[in-house]
Structures are given as C-alpha cells and as structure tokens.
Protein backbone atom coordinates (compact mmCIF):
# COMPACT_ATOMS: atom_id res chain seq x y z
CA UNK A 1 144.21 96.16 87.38
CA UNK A 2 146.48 96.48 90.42
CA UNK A 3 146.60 98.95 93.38
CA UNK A 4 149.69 99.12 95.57
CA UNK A 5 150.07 100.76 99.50
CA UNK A 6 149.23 100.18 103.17
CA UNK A 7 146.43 97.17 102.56
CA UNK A 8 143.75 95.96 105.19
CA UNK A 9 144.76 92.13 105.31
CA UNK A 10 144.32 90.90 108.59
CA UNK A 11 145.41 94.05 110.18
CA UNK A 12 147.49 96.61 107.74
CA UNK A 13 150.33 95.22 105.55
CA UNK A 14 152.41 97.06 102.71
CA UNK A 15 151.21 95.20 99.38
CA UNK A 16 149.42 94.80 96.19
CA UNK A 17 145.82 94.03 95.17
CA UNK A 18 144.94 92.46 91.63
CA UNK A 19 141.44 92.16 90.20
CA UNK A 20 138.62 92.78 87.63
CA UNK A 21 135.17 92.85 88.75
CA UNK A 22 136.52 90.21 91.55
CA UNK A 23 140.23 89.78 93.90
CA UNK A 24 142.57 87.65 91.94
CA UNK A 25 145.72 88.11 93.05
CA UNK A 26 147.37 89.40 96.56
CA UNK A 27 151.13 89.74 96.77
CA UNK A 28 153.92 92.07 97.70
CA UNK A 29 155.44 93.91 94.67
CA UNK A 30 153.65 95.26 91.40
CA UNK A 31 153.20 98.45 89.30
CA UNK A 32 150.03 99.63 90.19
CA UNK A 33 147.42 101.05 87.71
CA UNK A 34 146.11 103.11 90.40
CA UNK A 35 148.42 105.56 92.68
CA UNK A 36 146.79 107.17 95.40
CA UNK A 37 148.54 109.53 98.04
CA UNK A 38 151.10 107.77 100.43
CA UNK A 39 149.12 108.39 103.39
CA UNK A 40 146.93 106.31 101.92
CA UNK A 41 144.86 102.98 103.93
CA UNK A 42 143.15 100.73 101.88
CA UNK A 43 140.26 98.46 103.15
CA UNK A 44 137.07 96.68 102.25
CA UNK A 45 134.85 98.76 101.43
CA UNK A 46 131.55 98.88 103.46
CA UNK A 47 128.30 96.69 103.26
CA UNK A 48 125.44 98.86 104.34
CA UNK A 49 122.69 96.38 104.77
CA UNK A 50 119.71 98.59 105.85
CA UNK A 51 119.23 101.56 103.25
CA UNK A 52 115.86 103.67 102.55
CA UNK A 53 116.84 104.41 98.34
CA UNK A 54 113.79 105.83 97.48
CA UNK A 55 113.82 106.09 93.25
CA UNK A 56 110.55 105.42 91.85
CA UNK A 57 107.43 107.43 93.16
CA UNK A 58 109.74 109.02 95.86
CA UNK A 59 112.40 109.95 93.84
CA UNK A 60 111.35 113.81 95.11
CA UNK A 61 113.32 112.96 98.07
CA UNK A 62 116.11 110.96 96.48
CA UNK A 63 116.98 109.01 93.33
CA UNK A 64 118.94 105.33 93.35
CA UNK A 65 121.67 107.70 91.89
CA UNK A 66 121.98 110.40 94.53
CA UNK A 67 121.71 108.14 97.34
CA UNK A 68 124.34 105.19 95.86
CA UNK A 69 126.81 107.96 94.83
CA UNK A 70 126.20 109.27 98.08
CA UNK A 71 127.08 105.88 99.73
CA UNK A 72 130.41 105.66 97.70
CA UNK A 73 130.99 109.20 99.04
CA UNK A 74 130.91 107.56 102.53
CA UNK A 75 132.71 104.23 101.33
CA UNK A 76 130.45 102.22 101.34
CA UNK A 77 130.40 99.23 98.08
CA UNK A 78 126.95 97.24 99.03
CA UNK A 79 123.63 99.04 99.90
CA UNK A 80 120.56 96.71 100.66
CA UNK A 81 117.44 98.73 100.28
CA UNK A 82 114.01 98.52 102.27
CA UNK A 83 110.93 97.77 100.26
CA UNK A 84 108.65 100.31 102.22
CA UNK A 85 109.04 102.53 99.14
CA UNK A 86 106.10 103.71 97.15
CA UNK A 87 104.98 101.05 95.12
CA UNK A 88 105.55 98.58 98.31
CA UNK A 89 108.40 95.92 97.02
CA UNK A 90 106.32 92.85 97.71
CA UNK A 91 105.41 90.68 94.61
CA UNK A 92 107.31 89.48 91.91
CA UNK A 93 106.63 92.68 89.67
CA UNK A 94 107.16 95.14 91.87
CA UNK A 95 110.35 93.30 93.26
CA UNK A 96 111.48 93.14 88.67
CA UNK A 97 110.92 96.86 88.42
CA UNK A 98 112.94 97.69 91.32
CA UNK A 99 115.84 95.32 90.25
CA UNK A 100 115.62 97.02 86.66
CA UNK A 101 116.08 100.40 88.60
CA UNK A 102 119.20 99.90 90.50
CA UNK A 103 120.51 97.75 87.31
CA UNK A 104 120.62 101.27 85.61
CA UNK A 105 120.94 103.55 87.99
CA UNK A 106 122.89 102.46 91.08
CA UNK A 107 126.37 103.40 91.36
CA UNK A 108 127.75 100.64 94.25
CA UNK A 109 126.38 96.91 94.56
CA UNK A 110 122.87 96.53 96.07
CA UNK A 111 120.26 94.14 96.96
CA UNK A 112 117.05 94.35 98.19
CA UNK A 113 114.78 93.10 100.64
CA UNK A 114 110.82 92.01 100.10
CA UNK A 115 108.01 92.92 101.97
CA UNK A 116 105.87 90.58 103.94
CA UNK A 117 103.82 88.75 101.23
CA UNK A 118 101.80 85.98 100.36
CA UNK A 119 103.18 85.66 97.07
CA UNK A 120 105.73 83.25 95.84
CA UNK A 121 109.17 85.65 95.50
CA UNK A 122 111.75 83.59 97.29
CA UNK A 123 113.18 82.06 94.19
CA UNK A 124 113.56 85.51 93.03
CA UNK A 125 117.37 86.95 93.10
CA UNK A 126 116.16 89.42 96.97
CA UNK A 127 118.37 89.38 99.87
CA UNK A 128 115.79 88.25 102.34
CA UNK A 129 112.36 89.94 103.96
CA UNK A 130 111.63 93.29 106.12
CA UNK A 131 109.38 92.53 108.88
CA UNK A 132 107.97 96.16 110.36
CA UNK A 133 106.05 96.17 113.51
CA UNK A 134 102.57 96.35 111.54
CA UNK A 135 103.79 92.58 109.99
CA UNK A 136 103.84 90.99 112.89
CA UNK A 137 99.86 90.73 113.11
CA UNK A 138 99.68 89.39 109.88
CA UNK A 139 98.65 86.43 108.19
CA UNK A 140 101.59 86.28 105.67
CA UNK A 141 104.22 86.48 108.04
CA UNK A 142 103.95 83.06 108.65
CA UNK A 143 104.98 82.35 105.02
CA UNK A 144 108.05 84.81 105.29
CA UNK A 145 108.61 82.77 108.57
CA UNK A 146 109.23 79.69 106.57
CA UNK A 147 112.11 81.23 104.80
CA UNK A 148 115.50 80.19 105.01
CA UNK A 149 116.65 83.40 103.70
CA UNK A 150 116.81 86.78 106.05
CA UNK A 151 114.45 88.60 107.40
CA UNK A 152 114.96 92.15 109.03
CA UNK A 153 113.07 92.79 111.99
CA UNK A 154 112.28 96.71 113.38
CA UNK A 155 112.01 95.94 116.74
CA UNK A 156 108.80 97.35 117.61
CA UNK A 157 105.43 96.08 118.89
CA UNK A 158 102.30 96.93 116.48
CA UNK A 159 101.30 98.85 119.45
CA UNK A 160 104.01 101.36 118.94
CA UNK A 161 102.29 102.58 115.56
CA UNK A 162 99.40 104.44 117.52
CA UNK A 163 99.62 108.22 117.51
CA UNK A 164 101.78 110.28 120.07
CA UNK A 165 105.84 109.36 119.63
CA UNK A 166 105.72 109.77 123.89
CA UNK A 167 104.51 106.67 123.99
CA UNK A 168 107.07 104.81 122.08
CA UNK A 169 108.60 103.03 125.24
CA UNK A 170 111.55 100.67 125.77
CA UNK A 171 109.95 97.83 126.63
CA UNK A 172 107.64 97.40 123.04
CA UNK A 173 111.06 97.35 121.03
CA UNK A 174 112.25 94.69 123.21
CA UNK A 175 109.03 93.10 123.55
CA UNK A 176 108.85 92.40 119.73
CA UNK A 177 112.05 89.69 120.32
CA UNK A 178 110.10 87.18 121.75
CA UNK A 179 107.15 87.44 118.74
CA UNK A 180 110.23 85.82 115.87
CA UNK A 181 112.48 82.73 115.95
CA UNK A 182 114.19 81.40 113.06
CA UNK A 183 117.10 83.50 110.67
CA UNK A 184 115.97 86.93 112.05
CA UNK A 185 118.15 90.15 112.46
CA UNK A 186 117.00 92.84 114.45
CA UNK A 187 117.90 96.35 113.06
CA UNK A 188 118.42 99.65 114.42
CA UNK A 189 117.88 98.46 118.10
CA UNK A 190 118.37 101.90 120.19
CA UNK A 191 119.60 100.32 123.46
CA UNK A 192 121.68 97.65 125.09
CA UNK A 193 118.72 95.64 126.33
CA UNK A 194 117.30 95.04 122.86
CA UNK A 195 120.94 94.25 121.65
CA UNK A 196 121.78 91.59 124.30
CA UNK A 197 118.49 90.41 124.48
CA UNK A 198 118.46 89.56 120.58
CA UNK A 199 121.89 87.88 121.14
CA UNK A 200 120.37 85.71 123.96
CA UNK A 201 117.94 84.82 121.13
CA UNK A 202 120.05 83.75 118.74
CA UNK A 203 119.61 86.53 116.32
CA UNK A 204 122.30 89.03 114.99
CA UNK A 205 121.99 93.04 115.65
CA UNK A 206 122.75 95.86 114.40
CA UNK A 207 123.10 99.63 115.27
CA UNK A 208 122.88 103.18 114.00
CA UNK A 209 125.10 106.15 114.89
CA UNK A 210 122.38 108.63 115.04
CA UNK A 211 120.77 106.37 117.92
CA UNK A 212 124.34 106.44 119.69
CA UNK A 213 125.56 110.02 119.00
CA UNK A 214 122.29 112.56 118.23
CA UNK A 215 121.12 114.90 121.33
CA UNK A 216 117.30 113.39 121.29
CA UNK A 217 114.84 114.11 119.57
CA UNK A 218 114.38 117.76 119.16
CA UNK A 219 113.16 118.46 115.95
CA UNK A 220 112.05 117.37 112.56
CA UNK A 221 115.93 116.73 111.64
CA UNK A 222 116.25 114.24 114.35
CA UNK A 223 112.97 112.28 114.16
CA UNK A 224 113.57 109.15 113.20
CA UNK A 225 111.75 105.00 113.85
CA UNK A 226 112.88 103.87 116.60
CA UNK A 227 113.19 107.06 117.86
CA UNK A 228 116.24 108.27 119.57
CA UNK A 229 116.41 107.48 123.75
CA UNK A 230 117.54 109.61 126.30
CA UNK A 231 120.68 110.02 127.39
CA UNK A 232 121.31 107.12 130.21
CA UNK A 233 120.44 104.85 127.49
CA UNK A 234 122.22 106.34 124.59
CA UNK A 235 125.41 106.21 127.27
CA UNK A 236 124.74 102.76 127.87
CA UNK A 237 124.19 101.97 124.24
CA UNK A 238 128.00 103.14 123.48
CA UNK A 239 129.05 99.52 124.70
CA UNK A 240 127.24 98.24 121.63
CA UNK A 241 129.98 98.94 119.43
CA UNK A 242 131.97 96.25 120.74
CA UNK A 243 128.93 93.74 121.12
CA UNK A 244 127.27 94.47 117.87
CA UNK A 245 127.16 92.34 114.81
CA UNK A 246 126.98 95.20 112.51
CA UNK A 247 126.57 98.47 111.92
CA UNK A 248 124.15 100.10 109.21
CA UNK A 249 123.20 103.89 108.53
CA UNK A 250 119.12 103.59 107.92
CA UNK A 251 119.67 106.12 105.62
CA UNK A 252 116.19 107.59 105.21
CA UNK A 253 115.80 111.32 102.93
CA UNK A 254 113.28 113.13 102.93
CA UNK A 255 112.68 116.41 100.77
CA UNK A 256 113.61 119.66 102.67
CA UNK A 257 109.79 120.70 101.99
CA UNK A 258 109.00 117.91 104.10
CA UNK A 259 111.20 118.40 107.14
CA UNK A 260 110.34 121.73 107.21
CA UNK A 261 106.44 120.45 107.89
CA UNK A 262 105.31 121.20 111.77
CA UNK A 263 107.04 118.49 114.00
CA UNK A 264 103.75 116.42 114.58
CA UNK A 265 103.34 116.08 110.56
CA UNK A 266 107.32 115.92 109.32
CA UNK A 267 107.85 112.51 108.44
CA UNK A 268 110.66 110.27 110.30
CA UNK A 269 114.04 109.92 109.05
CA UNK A 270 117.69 110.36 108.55
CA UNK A 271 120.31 110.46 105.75
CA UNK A 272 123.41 109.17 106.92
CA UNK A 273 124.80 106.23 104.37
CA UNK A 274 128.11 108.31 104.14
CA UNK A 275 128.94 108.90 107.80
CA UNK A 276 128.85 105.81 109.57
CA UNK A 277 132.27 104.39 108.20
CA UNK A 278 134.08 107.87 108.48
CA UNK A 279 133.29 107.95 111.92
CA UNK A 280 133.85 104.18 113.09
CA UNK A 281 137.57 105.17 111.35
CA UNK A 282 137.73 108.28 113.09
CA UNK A 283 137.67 106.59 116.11
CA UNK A 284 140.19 103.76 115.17
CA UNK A 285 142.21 106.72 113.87
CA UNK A 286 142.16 107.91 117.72
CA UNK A 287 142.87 105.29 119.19
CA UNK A 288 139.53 104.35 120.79
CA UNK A 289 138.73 101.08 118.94
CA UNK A 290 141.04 97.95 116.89
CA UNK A 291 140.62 98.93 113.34
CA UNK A 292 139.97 95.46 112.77
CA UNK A 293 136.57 95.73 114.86
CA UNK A 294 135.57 98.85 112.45
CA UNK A 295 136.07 96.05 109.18
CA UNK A 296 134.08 93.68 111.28
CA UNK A 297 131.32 96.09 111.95
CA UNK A 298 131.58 97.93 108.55
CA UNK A 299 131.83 94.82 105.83
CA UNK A 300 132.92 91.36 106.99
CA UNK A 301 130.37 90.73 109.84
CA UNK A 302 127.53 92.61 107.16
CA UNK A 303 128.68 90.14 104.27
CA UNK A 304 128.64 87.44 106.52
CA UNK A 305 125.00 87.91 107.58
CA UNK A 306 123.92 88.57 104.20
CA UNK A 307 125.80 85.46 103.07
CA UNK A 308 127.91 87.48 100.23
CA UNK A 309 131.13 87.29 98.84
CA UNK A 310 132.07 90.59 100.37
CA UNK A 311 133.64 92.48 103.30
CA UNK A 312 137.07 90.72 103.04
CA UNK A 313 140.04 91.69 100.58
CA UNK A 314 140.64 88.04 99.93
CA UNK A 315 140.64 86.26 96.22
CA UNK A 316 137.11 85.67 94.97
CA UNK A 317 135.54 88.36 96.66
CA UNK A 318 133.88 90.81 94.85
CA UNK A 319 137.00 94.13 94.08
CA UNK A 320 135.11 96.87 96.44
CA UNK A 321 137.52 98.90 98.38
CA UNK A 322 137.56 102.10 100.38
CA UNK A 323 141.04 104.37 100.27
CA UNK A 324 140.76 106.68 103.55
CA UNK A 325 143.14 109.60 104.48
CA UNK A 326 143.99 110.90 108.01
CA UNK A 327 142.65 114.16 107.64
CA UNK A 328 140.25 116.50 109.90
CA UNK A 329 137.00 117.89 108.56
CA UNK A 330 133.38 118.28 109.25
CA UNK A 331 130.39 116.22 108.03
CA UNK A 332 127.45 117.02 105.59
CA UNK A 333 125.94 115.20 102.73
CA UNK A 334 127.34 115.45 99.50
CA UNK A 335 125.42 113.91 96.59
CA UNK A 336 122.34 113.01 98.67
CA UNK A 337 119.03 115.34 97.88
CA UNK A 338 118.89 115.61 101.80
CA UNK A 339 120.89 118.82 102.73
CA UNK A 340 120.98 118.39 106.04
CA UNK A 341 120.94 116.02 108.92
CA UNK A 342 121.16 116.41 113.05
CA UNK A 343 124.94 114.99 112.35
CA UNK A 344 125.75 117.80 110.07
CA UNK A 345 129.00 119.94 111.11
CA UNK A 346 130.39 116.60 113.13
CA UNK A 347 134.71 116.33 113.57
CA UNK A 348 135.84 113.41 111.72
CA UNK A 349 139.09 112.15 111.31
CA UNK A 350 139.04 110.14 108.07
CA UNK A 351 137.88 111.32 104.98
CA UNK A 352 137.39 109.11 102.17
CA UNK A 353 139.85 109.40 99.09
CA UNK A 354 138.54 106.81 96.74
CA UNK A 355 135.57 104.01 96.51
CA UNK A 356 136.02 101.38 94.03
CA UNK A 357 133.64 98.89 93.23
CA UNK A 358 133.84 95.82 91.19
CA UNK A 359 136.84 97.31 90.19
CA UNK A 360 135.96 100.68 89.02
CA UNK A 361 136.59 104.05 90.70
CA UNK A 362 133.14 105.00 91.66
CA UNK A 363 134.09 107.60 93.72
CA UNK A 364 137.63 109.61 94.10
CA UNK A 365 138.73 112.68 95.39
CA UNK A 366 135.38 114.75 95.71
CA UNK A 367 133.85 113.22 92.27
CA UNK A 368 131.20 110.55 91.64
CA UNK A 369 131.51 108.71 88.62
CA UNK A 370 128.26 106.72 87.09
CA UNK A 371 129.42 103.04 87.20
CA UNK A 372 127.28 100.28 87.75
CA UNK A 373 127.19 98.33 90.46
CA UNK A 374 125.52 94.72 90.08
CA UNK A 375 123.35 92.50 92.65
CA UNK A 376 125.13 90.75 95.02
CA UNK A 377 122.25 87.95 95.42
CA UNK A 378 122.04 87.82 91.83
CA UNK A 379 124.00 84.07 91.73
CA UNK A 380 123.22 84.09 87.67
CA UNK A 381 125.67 86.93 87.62
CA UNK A 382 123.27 88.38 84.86
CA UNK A 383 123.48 92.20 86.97
C-alpha cells in the first residue's frame, strides 16, 4: 500500500510512504492507495507508554476496545498498559490472559508492563515492570531490580499512601528518586524538581498534560495520583516540555457512577489517551514549539525508551501513522466509556483525520474500525 502528501521525515517533505504491516519503501512519486485531504500532515503516529486499559474485571469502566479505539481517535499507534488492573498482572498466567485480551480485542499495538513479583516472567514477551510507591518496601523489588528490562517508577514515597490527599507533598515524589538506580523511568512527575532531579540520576521522565494544564484539584473529575500541584509549580512545570523525555496520557476511566461518589470516596483518575498529541500539535500548529520536538515527545523518544521499532517513518519500522488537519474544535472523549474529563471543552488546533496501524486504517474521519493491533515486545512476531 502507498500513501502520498506532506510526510514527517526529518521535518515535513512532499512524498510517498510504502508498506504492509512494516515501512518498505520512501520516495518521491507514486499513486497512492490512500488519498486523504490536501491539507493533510502525515507523521508517526504516537507511542503512549503509560495507559490504565482496564478489560477484564474492570471492564465496567472501560474495555481494551473502547479505550484502544479511543487512543487511535487521539493518534496514538502503541499503548503500554499498567498491570494494577483487577486480577493484578504479576505472574506468568495472569500476564497470558492479559496478552490473549489485547490479542483480540485491541485496536492499536500494545504492550504491557508486570507487577512487582517474585515469579520468573522476564522471559515472557512484557515491556518491562511498574514499580508503585507501595513496591518500594518490598521484598521482590529486588528481583525486578535485577532486570535489564524497564521498570516504571510513580514517584512517590510509601508514605504518601496514608489517608488525607493534603498530605501528599513535593518532597515524597522527589524523595522516591534516590530509593532506584538501574534502567528506571519515572512517570507522571508533576513538577520540575522531580523532572531534573531524575535526569541528574540518570533516568528518563515523562509528563502528563493534565498535571501541566488542569486548574487543581477541585473535584472528583480532576483527582488523579500524583495529584495535580498548585499553580507556581504547574507554571514552572511548563518548561518540562522542552526537557522531557516523553510525554504519556495516564489514561485512567473510571465509570460515571464512580466519579459521581463524594470526593473523599471517588476513586483517582483521568481519561485522556486521545488529547495529549492533539494538543502538543496544537501548539506546533501555533507556533509555540518545533514540530519536530512534538515527534520526539509523542513517538521517537517513547520508542526509544521502550526499545521498539517505532516512532520514526523510516523502513523497518512498524507502518503506524497519524494524518492531522489544521482545524479548530473542542475536546471530549469519543469512544472511551469515560464521558467526561476536567479537559473536556479545551481549543485545539489539530484534529486527527486518520490513524493507521500496521498498515490498516484503524481510525478515519470520525469512525473506528476493529483491526488488530499486535505486541510490540512480542520478538516471535506470533501477535
């Protein structure tokens, strides 16, 4: 198959793009298979690499199939999914049935991470390990420790698991650097300190918009781990984007019944997978930031740290693209269960056309289409 317009190759180029499930071919000329409107950018599409899926026993708040069409919605071609669902992902069966899931259901690529464990899973096809702040007192973390594949930190002392969100300070996120060493990445940090701070350590970082851009914590919408700062910090945070590694939504749904629960019992979480490219566009679209920094934050720099053949339109990477269109409208969810969100109503800029991944259309023009993706970490190439 070939697609043909204004192509994200080391900044934007006119050009054609051949491929099957992976790049084969770039050069100038072609008929395309595809035509999409001449307004028209094409780029990689985005690696998401810290996603809440839910499916199984939570699949009352959202299914592998709402939230992965949701993320092709938002552009995005690789989700990487937390194990803190319900069964935990921890041990090898738990970690098959989860992998069988996604096989059938998920509509983009995926991987996932495993729990802290005891249990021999690292020859098993995962992207690395989630270390929460409850992990770091235990035993088996020194087993995950000995891993040379990723592990995910949530930068956040055990301490900061003890009832009242008021006492969720800045110092126990960035306190929780100095308990790791080795191939960490620290996720969601809220605030520059924890960013440059990880740096200093070695470790790569990523960030959320909803820690940059929501008004604090007000209700049960915006409650969310870490929880949201205050506004010097959130204004201090905005320098992020250009220090960052990576950016990732934490996409996190919860059913309505549930955010509608007083704010002391609601449970913590937002759904963003499909904003956070939009809006890293919508500022390249305005000038504000390179659009080569967006790619970097959105799906080379991701790849890179997952160590997968993604993020670049290059030959041999897998065929996931994103078509966006410079056109003005207002967030919400689309395909998630989650109706609403604290981002809800935003101005963006760029609107996704089309997703395609592994050389499919999985998403065009306001429709979803049940493709399936495969897992990136799966080097068999059995998924």
């Amino acid at each position: 198959m070939w697609i043909k317009g204004k192509i994200f190759v080391d900044g934007i180029t006119e050009g054609c793009v051949g491929f099957d499930r992976r790049i084969k071919e770039l050069k100038k000329e072609c008929k395309p298979d595809l035509k999409f409107p001449d307004d028209s950018l094409i780029f990689p599409a985005g690696v998401d690499m810290h996603v809440h899926l839910r499916g199984l026993r939570l699949a009352y708040k959202e299914t592998v199939a709402s939230a992965t069409s949701e993320a092709v919605f938002g552009g995005v071609g690789v989700v990487v999914d937390m194990p803190n669902t319900s069964p935990v992902i921890k041990d090898p069966a738990t970690i098959k049935t989860r992998l069988a899931e996604l096989a059938n259901y998920a509509r983009c690529d995926y991987g996932i991470y495993s729990g802290v464990t005891k249990e021999d899973v690292d020859s098993l096809p995962i992207a690395g390990y989630k270390v929460f702040p409850e992990d770091l007192e235990k035993e088996e973390l020194e087993t995950v420790m000995k891993s040379n594949k990723l592990k995910i930190l949530h930068p956040e002392i055990p301490l900061s698991l003890r009832p009242g969100r008021g006492n969720r300070r800045l110092w126990q996120e960035i306190a929780s650097i100095y308990l790791v060493s080795g191939k960490f990445h620290i996720t969601h940090v809220t605030n520059i300190e924890t960013l440059r701070l990880a740096k200093n350590q070695g470790f790569t970082t990523d960030l959320t918009m909803h820690h940059l851009l929501v008004d604090g914590e007000k209700d049960c919408l915006s409650k969310v781990n870490p929880p949201i700062r205050d506004l010097t910090e959130r204004r201090k945070l905005i320098a992020g984007i250009f220090e960052v590694d990576a950016v990732a939504s934490d996409h996190a749904p919860h059913s309505s019944d549930e955010k509608e629960l007083p704010y002391e019992l609601c449970p913590p979480g937002i759904p963003a997978v499909s904003f956070t490219l939009p809006f890293l566009y919508s500022l390249a679209f305005r000038g504000l930031i390179p659009l080569s920094r967006v790619v970097e934050l959105t799906a080379s720099n991701p790849s890179k740290i997952l160590g997968i053949n993604a993020g670049i339109i290059k030959e041999g990477n897998v065929a996931n693209f994103v078509v966006l269109r410079r056109e003005r409208w207002r967030y919400s969810t689309r395909f998630s269960k989650a109706l609403h969100t604290p981002l809800d109503k935003y101005p963006l800029d760029a609107m996704v056309y089309a997703t395609i991944v592994e050389g499919k259309v999985a998403y065009m023009d306001g429709d979803a289409y049940p493709v399936r993706g495969s897992n990136v970490f799966d080097k068999t190439g059995r998924t």
